[in-house]
Protein backbone atom coordinates (compact mmCIF):
# COMPACT_ATOMS: atom_id res chain seq x y z
CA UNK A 1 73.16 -29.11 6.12
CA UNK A 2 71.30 -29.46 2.87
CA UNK A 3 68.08 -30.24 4.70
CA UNK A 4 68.63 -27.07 6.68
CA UNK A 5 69.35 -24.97 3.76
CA UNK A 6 66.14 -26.20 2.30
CA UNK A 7 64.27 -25.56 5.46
CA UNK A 8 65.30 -22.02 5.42
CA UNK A 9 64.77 -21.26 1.95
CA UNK A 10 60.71 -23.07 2.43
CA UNK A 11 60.36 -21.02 5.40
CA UNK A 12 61.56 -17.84 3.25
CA UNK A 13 59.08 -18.83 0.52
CA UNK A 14 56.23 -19.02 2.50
CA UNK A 15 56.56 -15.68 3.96
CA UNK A 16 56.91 -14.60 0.30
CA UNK A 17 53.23 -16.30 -0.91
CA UNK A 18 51.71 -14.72 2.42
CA UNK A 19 53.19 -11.26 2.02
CA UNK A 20 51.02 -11.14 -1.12
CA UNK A 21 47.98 -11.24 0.70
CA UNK A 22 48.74 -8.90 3.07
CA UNK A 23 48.57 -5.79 0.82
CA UNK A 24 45.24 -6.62 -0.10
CA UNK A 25 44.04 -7.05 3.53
CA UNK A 26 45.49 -3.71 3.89
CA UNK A 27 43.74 -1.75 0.61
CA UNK A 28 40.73 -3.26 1.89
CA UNK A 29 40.50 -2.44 5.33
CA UNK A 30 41.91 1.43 4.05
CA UNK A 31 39.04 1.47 1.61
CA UNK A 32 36.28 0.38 4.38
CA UNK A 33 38.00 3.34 6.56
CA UNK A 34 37.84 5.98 3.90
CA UNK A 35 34.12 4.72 3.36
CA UNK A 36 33.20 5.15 6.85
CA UNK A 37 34.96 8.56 7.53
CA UNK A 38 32.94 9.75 4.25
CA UNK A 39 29.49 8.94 5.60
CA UNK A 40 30.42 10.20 8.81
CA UNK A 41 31.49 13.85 6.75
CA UNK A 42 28.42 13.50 4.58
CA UNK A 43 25.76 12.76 7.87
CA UNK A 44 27.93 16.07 9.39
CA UNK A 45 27.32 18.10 6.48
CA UNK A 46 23.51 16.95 6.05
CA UNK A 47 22.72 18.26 9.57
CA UNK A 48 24.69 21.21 9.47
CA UNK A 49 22.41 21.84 6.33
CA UNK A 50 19.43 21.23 8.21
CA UNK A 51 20.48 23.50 10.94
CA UNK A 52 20.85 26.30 8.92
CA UNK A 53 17.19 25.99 7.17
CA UNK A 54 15.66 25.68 10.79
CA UNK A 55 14.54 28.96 11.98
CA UNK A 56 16.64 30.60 14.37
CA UNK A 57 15.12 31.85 17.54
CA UNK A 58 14.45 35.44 16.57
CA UNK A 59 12.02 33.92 13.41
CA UNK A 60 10.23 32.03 16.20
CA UNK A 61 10.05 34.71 18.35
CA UNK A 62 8.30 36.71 15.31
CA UNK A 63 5.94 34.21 14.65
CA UNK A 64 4.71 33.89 17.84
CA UNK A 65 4.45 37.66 18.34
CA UNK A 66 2.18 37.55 14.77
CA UNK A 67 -0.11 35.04 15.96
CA UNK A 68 -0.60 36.66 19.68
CA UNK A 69 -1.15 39.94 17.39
CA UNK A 70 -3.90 37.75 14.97
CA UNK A 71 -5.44 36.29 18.11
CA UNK A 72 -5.62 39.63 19.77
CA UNK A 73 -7.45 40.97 16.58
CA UNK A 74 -9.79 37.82 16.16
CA UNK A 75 -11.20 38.16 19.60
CA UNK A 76 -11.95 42.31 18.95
CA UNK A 77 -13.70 40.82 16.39
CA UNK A 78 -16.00 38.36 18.34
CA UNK A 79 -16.96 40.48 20.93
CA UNK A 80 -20.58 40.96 20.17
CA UNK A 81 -23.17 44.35 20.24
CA UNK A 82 -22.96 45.32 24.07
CA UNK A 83 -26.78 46.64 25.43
CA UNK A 84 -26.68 48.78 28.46
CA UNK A 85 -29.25 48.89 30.85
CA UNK A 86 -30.86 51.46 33.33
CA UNK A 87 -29.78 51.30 36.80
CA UNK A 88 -31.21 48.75 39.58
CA UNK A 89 -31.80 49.97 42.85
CA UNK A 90 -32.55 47.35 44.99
CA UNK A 91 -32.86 45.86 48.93
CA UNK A 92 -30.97 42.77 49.68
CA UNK A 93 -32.01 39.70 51.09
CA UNK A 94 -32.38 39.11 54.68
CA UNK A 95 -31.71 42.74 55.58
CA UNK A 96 -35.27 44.14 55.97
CA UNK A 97 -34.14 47.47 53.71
CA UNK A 98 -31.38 48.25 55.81
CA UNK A 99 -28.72 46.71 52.71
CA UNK A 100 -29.01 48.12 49.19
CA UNK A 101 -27.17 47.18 46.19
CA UNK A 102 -26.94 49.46 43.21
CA UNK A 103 -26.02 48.23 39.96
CA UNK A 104 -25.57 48.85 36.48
CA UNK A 105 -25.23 46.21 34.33
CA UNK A 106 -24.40 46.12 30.12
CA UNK A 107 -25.71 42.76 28.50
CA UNK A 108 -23.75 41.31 25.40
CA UNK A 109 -25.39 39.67 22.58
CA UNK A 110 -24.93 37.25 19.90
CA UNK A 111 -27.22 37.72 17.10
CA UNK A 112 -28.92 40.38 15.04
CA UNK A 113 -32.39 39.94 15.91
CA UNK A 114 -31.75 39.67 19.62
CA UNK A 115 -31.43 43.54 19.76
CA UNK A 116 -35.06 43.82 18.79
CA UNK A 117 -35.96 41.12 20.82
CA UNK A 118 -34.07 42.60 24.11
CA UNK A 119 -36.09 45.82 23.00
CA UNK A 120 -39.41 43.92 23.33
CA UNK A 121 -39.09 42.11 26.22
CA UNK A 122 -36.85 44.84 28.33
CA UNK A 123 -39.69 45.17 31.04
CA UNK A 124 -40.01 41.56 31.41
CA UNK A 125 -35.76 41.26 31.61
CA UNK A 126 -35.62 44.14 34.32
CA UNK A 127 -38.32 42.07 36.31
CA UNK A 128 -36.37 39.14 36.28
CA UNK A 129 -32.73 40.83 37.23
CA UNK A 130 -34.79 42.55 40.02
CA UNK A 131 -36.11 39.15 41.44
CA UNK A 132 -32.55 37.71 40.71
CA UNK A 133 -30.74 40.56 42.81
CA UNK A 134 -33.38 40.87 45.76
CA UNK A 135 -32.99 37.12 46.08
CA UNK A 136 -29.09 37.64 47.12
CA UNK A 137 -27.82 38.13 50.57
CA UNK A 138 -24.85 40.85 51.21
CA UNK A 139 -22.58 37.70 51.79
CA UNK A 140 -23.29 36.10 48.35
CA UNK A 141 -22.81 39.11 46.75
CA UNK A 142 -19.57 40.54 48.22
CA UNK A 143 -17.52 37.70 46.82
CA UNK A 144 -16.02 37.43 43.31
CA UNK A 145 -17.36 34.04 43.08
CA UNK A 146 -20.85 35.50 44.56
CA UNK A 147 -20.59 37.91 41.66
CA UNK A 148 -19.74 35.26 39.13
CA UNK A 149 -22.64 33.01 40.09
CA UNK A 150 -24.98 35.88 39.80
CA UNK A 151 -23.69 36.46 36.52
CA UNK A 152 -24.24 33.62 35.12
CA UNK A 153 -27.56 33.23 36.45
CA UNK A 154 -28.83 36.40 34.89
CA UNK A 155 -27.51 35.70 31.80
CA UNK A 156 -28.72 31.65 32.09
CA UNK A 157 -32.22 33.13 32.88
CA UNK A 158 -32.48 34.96 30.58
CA UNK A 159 -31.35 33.33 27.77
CA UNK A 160 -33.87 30.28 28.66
CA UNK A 161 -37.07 32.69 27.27
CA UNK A 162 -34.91 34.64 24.28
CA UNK A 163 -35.57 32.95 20.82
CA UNK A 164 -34.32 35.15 18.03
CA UNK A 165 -30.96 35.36 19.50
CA UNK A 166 -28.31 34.76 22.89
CA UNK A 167 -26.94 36.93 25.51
CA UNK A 168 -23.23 35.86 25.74
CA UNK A 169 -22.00 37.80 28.32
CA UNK A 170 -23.59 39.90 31.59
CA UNK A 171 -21.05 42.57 32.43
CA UNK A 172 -21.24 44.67 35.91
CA UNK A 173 -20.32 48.60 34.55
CA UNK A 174 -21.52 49.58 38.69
CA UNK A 175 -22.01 47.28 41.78
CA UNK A 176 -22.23 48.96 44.84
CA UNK A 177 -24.13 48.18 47.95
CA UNK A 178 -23.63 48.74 52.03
């Protein structure tokens, strides 16, 4: 009986000299979990921060209406000095004068000089549209793309003899033919 009386009490003593550690396993493992829950609070306060400095979809919507508006005045701005020219009367290709195209036609230019230039060289530039447009059949120029390419030939054209300045653009005020 002694031996089991001493059994019992080393069994109750070792209990005892573990319990000890227990406590600190515990503290430990509540200190990691406070850590963690604090990062956690501080990464959800961080990006609710950051939320509320990013601009909120009205600010954007501002912004872009501002920068359509600077666009919109940037482009007035680059339009260059628009020249008009008289009227062209002339027969169409392939139709033996029975098809006639009228048109009026306002050159834009890049370029101070080029307005002088233009001046100078206007009945050589009205020779050259009139042998352009005579060259053209009704079907070539009936078509917006017919129109196109005959825009940019005119302008191509002349731009290859004009040396103080460019024509940028070739715009049709009138084009009418039957």
């Amino acid at each position: 009986m002694a031996e089991e009386k001493a059994a019992a009490s080393e069994a109750m003593s070792a209990p005892s000299g573990g319990s000890g550690q227990k406590p600190i396993l515990l503290i430990a493992l509540a200190v990691i979990n406070m850590l963690v829950v604090a990062g956690v609070g501080f990464m959800l306060y961080s990006n609710r921060k950051k939320e509320a400095a990013e601009p909120k979809i009205e600010h954007v919507i501002k912004g872009e209406a501002e920068a359509q508006h600077k666009e919109a005045t940037e482009e007035k701005e680059v339009i260059g000095k628009v020249i008009p020219l008289e009227t062209f009367i002339v027969n169409l290709a392939g139709s033996k004068g029975r098809q006639v195209a009228k048109v009026n036609m306002e050159l834009e230019v890049t370029g101070t000089h080029v307005m002088e230039e233009l001046e100078k060289r206007k009945a050589q530039i009205r020779d050259i549209i009139i042998i352009i447009l005579s060259s053209k059949t009704y079907a070539e120029v009936s078509s917006r793309e017919g129109k196109d390419s005959l825009r940019s030939e005119i302008k191509d054209t002349i731009n290859s003899f004009l040396v103080q300045g460019k024509i940028s653009n070739v715009f049709f005020t009138e084009f009418i033919y039957n």
